[in-house]
PDB file of N, CA and C in Angstrom:
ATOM      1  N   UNK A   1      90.797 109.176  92.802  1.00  0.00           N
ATOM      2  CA  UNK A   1      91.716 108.697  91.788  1.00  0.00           C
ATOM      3  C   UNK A   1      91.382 107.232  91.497  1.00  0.00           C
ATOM      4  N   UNK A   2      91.649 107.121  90.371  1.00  0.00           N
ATOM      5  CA  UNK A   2      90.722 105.866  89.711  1.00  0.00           C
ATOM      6  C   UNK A   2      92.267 104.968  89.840  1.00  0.00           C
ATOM      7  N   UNK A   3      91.692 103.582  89.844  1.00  0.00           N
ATOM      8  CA  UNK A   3      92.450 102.174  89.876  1.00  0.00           C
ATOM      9  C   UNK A   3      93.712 101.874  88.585  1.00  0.00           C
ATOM     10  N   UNK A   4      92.897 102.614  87.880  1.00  0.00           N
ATOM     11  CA  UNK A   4      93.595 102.687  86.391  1.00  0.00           C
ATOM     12  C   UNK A   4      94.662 103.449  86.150  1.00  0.00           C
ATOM     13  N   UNK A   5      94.428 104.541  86.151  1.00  0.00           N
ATOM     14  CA  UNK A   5      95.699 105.884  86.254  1.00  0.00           C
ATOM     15  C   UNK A   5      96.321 105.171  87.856  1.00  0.00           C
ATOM     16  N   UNK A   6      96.505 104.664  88.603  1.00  0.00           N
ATOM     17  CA  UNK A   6      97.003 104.135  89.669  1.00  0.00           C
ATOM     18  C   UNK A   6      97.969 103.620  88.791  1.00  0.00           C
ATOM     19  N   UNK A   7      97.772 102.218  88.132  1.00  0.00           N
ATOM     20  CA  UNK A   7      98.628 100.937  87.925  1.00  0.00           C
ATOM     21  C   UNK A   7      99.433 101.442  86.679  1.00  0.00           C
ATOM     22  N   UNK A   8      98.878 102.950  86.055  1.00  0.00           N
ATOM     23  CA  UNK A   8      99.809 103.080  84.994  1.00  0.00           C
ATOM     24  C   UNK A   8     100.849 104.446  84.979  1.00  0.00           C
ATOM     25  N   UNK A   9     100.551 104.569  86.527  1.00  0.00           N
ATOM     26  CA  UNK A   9     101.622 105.333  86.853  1.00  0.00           C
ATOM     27  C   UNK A   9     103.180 105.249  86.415  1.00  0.00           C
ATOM     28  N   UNK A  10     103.809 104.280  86.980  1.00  0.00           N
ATOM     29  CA  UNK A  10     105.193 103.532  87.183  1.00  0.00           C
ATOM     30  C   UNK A  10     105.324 102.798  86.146  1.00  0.00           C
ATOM     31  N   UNK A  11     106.116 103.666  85.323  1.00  0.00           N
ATOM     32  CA  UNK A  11     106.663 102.808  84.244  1.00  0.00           C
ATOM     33  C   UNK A  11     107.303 101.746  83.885  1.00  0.00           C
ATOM     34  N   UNK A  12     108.299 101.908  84.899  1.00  0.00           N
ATOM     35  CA  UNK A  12     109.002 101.016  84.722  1.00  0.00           C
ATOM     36  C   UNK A  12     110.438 101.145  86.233  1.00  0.00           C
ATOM     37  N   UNK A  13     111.276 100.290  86.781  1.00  0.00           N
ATOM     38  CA  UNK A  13     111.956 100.406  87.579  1.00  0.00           C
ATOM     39  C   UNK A  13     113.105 100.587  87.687  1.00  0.00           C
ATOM     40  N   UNK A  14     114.158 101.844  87.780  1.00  0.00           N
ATOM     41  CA  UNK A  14     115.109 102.536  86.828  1.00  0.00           C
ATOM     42  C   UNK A  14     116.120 102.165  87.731  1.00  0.00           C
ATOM     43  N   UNK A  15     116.789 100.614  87.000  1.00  0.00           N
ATOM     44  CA  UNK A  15     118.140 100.611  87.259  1.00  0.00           C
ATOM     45  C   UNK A  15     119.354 100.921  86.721  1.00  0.00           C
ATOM     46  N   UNK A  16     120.658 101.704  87.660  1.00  0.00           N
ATOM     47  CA  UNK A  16     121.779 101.697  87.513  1.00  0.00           C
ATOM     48  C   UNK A  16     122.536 101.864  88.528  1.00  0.00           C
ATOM     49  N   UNK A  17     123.775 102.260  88.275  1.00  0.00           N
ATOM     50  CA  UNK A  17     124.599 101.855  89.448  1.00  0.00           C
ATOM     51  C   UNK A  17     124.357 102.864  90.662  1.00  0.00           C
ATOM     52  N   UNK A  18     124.045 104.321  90.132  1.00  0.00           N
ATOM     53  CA  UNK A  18     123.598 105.366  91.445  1.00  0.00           C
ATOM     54  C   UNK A  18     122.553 104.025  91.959  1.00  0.00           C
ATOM     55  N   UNK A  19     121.218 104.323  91.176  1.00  0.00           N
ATOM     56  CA  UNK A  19     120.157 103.800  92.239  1.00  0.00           C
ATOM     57  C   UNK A  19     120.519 102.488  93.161  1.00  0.00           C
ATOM     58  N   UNK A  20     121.281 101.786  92.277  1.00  0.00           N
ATOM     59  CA  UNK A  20     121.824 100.800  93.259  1.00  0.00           C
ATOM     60  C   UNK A  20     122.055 101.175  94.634  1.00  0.00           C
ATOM     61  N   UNK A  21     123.109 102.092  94.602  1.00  0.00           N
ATOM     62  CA  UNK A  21     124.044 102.605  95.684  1.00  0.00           C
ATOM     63  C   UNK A  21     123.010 103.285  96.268  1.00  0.00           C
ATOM     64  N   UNK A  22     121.922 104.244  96.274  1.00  0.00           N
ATOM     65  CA  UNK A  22     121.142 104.930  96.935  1.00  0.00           C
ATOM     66  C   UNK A  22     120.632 103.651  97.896  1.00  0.00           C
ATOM     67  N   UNK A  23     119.875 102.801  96.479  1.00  0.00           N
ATOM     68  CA  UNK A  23     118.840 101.457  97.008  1.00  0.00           C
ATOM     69  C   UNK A  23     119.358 100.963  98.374  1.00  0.00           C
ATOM     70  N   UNK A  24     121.036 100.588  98.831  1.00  0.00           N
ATOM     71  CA  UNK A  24     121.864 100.108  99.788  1.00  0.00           C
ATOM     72  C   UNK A  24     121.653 100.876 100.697  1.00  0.00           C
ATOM     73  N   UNK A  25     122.100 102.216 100.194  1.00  0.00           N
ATOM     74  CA  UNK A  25     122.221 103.086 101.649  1.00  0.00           C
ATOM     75  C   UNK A  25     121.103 103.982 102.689  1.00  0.00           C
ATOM     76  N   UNK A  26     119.798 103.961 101.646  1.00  0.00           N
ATOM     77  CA  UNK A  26     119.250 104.431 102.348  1.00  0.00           C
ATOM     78  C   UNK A  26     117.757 103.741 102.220  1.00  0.00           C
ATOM     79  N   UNK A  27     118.004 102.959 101.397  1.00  0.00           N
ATOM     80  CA  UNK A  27     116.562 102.045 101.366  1.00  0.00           C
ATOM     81  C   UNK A  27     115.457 103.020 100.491  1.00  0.00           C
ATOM     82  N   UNK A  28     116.220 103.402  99.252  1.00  0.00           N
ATOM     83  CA  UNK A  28     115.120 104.075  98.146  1.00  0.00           C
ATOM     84  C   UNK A  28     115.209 103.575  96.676  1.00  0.00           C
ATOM     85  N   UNK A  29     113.960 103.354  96.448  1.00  0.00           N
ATOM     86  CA  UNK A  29     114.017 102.418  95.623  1.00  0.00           C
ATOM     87  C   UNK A  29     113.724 103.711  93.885  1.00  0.00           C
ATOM     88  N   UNK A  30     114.485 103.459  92.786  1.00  0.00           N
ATOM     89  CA  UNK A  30     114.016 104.204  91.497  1.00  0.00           C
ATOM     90  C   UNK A  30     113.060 103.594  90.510  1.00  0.00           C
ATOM     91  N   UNK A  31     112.222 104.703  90.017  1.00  0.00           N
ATOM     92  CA  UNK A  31     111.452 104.464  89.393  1.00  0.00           C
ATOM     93  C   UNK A  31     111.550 105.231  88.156  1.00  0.00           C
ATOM     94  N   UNK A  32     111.013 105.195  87.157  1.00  0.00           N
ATOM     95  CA  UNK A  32     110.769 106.074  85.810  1.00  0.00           C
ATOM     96  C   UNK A  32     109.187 106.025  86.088  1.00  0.00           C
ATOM     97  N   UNK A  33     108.939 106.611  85.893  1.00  0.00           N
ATOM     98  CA  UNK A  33     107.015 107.547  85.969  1.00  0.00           C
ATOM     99  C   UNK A  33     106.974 108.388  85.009  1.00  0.00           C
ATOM    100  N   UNK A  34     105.614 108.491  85.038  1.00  0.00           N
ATOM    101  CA  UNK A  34     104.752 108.757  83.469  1.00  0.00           C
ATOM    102  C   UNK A  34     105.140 110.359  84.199  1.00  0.00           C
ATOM    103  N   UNK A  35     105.356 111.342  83.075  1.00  0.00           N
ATOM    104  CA  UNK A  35     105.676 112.738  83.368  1.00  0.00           C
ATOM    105  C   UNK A  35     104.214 113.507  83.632  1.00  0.00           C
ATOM    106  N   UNK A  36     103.326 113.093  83.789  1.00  0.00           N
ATOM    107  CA  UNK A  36     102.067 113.805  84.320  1.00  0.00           C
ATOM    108  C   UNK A  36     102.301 113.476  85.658  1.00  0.00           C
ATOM    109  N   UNK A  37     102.849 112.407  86.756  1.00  0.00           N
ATOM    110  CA  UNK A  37     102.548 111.712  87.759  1.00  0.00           C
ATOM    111  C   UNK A  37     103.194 113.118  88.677  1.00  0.00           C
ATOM    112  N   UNK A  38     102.117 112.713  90.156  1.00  0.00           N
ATOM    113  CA  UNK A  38     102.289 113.437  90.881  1.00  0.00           C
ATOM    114  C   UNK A  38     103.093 112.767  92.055  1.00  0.00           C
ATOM    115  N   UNK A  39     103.386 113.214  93.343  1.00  0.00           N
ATOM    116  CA  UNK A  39     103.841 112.633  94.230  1.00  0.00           C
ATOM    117  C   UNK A  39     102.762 111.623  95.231  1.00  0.00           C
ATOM    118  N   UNK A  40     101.827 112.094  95.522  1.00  0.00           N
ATOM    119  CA  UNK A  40     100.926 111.014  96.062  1.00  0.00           C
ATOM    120  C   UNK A  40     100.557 110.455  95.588  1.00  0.00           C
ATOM    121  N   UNK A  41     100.029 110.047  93.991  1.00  0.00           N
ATOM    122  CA  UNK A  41      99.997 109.345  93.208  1.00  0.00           C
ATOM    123  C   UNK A  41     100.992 108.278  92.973  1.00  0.00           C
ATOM    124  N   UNK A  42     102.023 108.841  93.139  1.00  0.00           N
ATOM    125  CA  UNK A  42     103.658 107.691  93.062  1.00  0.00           C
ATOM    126  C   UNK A  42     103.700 106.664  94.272  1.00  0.00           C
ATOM    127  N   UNK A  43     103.346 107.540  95.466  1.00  0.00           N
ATOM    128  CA  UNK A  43     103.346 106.553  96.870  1.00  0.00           C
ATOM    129  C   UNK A  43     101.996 106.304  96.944  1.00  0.00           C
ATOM    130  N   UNK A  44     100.991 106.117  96.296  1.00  0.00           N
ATOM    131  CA  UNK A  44     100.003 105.395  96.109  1.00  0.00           C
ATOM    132  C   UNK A  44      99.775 103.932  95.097  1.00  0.00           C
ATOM    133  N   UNK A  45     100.519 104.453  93.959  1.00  0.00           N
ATOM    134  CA  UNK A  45     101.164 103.576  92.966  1.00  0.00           C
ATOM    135  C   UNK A  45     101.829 101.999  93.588  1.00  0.00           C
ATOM    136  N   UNK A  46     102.920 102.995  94.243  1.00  0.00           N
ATOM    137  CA  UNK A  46     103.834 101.674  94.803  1.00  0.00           C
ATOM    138  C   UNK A  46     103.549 101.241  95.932  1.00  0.00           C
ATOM    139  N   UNK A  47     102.770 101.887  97.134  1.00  0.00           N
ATOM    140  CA  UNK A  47     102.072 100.742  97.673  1.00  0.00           C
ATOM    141  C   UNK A  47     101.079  99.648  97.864  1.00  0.00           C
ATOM    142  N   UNK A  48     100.330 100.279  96.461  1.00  0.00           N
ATOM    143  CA  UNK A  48      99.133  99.227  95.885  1.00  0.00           C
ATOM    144  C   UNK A  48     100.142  97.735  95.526  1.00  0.00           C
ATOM    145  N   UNK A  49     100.574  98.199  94.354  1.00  0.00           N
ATOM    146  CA  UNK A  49     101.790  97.585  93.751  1.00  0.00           C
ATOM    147  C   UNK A  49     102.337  96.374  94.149  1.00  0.00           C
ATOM    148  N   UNK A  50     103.112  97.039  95.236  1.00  0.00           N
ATOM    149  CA  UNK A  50     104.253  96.569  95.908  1.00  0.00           C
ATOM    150  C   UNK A  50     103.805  95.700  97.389  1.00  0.00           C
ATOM    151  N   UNK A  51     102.810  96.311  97.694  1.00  0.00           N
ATOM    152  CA  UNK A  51     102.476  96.163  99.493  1.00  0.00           C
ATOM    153  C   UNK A  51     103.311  96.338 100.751  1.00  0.00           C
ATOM    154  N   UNK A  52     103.763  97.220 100.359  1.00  0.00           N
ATOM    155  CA  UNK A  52     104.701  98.234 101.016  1.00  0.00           C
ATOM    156  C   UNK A  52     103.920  99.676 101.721  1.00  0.00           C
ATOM    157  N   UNK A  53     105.104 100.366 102.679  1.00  0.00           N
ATOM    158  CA  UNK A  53     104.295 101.403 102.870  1.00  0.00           C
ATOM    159  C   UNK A  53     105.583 102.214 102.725  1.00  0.00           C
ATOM    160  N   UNK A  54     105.351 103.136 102.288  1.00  0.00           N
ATOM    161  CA  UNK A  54     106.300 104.658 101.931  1.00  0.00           C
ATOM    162  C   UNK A  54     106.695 105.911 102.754  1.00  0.00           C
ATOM    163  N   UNK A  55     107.996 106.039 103.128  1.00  0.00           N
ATOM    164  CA  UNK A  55     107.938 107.028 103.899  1.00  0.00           C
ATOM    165  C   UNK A  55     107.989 108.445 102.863  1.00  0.00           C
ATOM    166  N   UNK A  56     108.417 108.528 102.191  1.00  0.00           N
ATOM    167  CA  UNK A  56     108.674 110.118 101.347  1.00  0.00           C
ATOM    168  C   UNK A  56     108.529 109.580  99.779  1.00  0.00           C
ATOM    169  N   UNK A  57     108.897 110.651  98.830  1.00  0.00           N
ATOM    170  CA  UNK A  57     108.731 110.551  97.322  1.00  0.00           C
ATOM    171  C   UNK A  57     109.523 111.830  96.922  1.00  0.00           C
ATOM    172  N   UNK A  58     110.392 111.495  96.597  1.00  0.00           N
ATOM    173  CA  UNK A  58     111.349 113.061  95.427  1.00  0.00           C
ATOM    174  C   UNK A  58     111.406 112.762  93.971  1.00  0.00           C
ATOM    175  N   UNK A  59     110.817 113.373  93.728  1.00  0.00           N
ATOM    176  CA  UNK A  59     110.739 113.558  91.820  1.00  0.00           C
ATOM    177  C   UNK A  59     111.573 114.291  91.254  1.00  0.00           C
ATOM    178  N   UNK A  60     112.074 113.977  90.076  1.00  0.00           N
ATOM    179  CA  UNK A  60     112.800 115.282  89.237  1.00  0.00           C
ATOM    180  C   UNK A  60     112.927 114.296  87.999  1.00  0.00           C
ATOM    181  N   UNK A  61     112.603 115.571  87.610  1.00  0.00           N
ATOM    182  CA  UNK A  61     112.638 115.656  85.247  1.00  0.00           C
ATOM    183  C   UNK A  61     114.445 115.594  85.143  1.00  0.00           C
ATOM    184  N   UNK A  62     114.120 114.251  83.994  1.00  0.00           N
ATOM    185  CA  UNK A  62     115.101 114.122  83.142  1.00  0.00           C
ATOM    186  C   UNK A  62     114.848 114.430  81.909  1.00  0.00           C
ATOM    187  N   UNK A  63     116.156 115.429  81.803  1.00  0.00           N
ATOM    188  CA  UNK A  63     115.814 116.076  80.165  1.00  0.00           C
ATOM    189  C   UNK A  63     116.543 114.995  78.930  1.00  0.00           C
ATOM    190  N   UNK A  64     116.275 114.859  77.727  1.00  0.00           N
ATOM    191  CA  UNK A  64     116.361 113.804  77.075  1.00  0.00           C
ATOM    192  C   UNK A  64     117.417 114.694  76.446  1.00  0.00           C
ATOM    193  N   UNK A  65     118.391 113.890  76.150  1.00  0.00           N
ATOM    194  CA  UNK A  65     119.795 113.826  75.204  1.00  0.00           C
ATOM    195  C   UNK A  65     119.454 114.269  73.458  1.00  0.00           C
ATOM    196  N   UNK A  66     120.421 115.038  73.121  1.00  0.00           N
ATOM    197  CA  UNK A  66     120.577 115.344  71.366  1.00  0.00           C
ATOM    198  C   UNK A  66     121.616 114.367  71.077  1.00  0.00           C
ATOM    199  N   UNK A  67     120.703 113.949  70.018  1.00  0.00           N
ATOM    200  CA  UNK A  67     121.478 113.173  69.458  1.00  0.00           C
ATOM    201  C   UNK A  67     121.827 113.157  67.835  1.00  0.00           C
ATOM    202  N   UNK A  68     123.280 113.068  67.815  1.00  0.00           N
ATOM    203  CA  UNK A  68     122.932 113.690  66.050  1.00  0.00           C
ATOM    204  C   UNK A  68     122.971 112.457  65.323  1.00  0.00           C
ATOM    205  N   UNK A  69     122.727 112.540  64.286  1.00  0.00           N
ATOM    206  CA  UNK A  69     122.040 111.239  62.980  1.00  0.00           C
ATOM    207  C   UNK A  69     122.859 111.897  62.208  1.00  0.00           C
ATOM    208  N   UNK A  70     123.252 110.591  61.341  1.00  0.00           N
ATOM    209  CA  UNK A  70     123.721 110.869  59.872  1.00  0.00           C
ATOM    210  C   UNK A  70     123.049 111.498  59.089  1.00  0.00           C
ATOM    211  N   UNK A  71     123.317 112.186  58.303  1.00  0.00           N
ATOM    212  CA  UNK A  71     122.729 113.251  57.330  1.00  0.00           C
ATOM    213  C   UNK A  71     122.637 114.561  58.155  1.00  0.00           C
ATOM    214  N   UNK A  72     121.442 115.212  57.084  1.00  0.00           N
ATOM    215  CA  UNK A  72     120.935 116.915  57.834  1.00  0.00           C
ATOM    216  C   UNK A  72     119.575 116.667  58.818  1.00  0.00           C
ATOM    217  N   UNK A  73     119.416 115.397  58.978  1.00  0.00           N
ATOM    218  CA  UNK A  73     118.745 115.447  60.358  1.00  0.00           C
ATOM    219  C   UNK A  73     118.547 115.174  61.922  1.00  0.00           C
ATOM    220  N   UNK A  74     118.339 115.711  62.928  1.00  0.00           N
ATOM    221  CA  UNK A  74     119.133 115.615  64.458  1.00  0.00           C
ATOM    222  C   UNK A  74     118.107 115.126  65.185  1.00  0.00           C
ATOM    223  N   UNK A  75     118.658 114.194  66.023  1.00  0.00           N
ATOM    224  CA  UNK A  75     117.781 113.567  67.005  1.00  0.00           C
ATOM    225  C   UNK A  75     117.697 114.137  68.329  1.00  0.00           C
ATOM    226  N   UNK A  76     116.592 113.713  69.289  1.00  0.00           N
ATOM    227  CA  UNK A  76     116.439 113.512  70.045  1.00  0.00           C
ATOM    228  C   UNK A  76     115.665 113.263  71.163  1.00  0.00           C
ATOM    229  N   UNK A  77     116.042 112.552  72.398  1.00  0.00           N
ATOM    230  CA  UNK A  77     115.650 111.263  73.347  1.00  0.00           C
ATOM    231  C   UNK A  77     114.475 112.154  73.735  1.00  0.00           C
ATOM    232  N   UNK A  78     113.396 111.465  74.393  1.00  0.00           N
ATOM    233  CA  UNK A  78     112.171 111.914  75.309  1.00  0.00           C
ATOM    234  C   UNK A  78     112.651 112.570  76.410  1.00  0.00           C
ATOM    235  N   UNK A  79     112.330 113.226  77.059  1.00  0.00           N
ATOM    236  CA  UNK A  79     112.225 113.805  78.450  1.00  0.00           C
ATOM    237  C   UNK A  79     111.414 113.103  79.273  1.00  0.00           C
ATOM    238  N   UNK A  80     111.889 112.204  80.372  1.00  0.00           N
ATOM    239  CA  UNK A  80     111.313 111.585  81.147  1.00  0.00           C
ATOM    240  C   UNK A  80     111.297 111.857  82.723  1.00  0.00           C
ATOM    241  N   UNK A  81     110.708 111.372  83.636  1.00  0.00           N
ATOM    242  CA  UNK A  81     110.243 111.628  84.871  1.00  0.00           C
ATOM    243  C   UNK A  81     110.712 110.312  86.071  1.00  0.00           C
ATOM    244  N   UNK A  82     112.093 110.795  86.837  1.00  0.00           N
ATOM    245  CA  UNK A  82     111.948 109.683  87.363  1.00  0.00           C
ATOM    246  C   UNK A  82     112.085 110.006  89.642  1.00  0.00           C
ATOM    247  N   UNK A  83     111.124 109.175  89.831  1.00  0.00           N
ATOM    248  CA  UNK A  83     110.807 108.937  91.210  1.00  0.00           C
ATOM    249  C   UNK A  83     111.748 108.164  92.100  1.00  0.00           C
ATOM    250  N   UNK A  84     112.352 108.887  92.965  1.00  0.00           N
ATOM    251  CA  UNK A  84     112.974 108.115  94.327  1.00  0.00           C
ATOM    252  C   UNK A  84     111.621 107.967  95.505  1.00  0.00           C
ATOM    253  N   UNK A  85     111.988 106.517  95.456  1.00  0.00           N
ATOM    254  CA  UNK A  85     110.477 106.593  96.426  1.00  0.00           C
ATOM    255  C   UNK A  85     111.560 105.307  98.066  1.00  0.00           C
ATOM    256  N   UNK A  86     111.075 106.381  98.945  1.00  0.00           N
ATOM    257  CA  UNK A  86     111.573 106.073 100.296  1.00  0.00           C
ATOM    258  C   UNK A  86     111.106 104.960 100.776  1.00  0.00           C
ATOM    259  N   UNK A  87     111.414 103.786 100.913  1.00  0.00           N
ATOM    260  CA  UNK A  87     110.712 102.828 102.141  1.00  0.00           C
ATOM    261  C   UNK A  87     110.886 102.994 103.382  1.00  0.00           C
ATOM    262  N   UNK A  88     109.359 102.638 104.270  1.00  0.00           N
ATOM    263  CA  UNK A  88     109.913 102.597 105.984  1.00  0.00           C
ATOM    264  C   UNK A  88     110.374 101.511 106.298  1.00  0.00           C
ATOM    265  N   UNK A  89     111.114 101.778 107.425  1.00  0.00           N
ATOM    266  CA  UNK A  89     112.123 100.438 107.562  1.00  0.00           C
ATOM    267  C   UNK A  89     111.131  99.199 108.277  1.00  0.00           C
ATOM    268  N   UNK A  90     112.052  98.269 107.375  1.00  0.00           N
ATOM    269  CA  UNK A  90     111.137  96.527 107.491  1.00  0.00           C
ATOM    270  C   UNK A  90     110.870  96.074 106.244  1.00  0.00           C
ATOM    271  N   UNK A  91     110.674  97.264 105.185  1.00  0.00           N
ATOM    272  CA  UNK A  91     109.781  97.060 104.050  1.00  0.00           C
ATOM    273  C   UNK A  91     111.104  97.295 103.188  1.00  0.00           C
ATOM    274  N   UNK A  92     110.884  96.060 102.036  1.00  0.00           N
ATOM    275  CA  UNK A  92     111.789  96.043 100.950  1.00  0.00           C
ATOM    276  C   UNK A  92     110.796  95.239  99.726  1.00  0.00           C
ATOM    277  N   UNK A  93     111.689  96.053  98.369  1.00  0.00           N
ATOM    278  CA  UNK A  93     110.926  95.682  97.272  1.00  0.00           C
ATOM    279  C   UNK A  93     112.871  94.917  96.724  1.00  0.00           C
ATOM    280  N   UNK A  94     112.050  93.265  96.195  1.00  0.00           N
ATOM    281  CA  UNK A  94     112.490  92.748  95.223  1.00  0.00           C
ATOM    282  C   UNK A  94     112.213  92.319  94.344  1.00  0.00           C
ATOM    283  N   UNK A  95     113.403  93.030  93.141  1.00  0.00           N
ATOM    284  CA  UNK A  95     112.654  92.701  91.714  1.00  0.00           C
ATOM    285  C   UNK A  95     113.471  91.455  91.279  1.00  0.00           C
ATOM    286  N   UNK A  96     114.092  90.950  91.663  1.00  0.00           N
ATOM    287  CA  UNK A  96     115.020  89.632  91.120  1.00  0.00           C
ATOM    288  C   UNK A  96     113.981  88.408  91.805  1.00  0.00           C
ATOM    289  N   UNK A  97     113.723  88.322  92.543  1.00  0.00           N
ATOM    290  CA  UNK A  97     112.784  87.045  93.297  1.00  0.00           C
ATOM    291  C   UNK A  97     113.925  86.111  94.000  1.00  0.00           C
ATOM    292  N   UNK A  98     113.739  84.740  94.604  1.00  0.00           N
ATOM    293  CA  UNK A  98     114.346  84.345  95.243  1.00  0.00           C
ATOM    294  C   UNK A  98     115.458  83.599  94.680  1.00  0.00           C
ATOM    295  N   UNK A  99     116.522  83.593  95.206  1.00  0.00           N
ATOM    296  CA  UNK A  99     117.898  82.956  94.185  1.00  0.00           C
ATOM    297  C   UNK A  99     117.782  81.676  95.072  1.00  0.00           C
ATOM    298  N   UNK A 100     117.550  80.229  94.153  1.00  0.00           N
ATOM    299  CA  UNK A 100     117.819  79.247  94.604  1.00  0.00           C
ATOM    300  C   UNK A 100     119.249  78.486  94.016  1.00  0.00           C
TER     301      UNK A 100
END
């Protein structure tokens, strides 16, 4: 697996208030991932990444929302892919940086 499809795995880092609450309690951090991505690919991703090491990876498809539009035509959202990825304990990812 090439360096490239590596770094463009992880889309982006999917906050809300669940992942929060997961993030606290069990030390798993969310991700949104490209919907081709696999699971070793994900904990390969984020420990290049991150410099971390990973204990597990659970994936599951989010189906995208209808949305209706004014007039006779109907929307709707992408179907996206998002990753709970486990840290072993010691190891933490922060995305805020240091609060002085």
């Amino acid at each position: 697996m090439n360096d490239e499809r590596i770094m463009s795995i992880l889309v982006s880092p999917h906050i809300s208030e669940k992942s929060t609450r997961v993030a606290d309690a069990s030390n798993q951090i969310a991700f949104k991932v490209r919907t081709d991505a696999r699971k070793p690919e994900i904990k390969r991703a984020v420990e290049k990444m991150f410099n971390v090491e990973v204990e597990s990876v659970s994936v599951l498809n989010v189906k995208g929302k209808n949305k209706g539009v004014r007039g006779r035509s109907r929307g709707r959202r992408p179907d996206w892919r998002k990753a709970y990825v486990r840290l072993k304990p010691g190891h933490d990812i922060d995305f805020v940086g240091p609060v002085e």
